[in-house]
Protein backbone atom coordinates (compact mmCIF):
# COMPACT_ATOMS: atom_id res chain seq x y z
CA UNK A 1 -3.59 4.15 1.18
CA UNK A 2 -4.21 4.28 4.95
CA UNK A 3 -1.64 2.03 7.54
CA UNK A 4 -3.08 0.85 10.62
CA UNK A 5 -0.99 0.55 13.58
CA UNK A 6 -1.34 1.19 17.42
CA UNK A 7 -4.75 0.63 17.20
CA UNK A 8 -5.91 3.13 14.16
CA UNK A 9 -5.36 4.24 11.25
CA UNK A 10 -3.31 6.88 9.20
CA UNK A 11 -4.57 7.83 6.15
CA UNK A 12 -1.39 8.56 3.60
CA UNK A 13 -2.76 9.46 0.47
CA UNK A 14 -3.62 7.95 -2.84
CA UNK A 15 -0.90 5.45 -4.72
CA UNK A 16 -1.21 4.96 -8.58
CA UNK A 17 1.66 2.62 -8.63
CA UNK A 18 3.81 0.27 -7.34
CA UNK A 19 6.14 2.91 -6.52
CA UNK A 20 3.67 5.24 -4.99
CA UNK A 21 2.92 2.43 -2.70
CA UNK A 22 6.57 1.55 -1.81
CA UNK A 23 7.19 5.54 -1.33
CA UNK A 24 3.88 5.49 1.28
CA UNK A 25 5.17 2.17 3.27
CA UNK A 26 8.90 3.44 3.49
CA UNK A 27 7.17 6.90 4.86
CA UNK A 28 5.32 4.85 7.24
CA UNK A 29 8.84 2.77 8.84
CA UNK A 30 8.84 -0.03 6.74
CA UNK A 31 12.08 -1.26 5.77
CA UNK A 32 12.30 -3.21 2.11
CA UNK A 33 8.66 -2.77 1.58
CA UNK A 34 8.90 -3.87 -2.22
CA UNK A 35 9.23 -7.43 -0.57
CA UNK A 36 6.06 -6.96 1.02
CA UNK A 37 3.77 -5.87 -1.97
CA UNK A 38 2.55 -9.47 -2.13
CA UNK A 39 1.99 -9.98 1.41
CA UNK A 40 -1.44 -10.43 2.28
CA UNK A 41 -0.43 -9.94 6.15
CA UNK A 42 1.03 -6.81 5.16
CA UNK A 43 -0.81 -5.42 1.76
CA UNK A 44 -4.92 -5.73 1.46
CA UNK A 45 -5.51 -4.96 -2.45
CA UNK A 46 -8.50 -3.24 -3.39
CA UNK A 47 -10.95 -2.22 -5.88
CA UNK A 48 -8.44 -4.47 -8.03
CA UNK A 49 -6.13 -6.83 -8.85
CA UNK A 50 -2.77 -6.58 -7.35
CA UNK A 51 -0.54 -4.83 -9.45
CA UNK A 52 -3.19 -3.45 -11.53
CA UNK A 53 -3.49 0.29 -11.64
CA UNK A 54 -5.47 0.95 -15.07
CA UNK A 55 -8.62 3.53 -14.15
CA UNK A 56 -11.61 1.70 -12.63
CA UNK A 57 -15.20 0.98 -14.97
């Protein structure tokens, strides 16, 4: 999970979950980032589905 602000980007580390991801974006400033999980201007999913954290093919 990286967060780009200011003009770059901070890489925060790897999120297997929902969780992991609210954890990163509440280290990052971001208050009630659970409401922002479906976001697009705030959340870009990929390799996946959003939501989806099964192991990749």
């Amino acid at each position: 999970m990286s967060v780009h602000r200011d003009g770059g980007a901070e890489i925060l580390g790897l999120a297997h979950s929902d969780h992991d991801l609210i954890v990163f974006l509440e280290t990052a400033g971001l208050s009630s980032p659970a409401e922002l999980l479906d976001d697009p201007d705030w959340v870009e999913w990929r390799g996946g589905r959003p939501h989806e954290w099964g192991s990749a093919p």
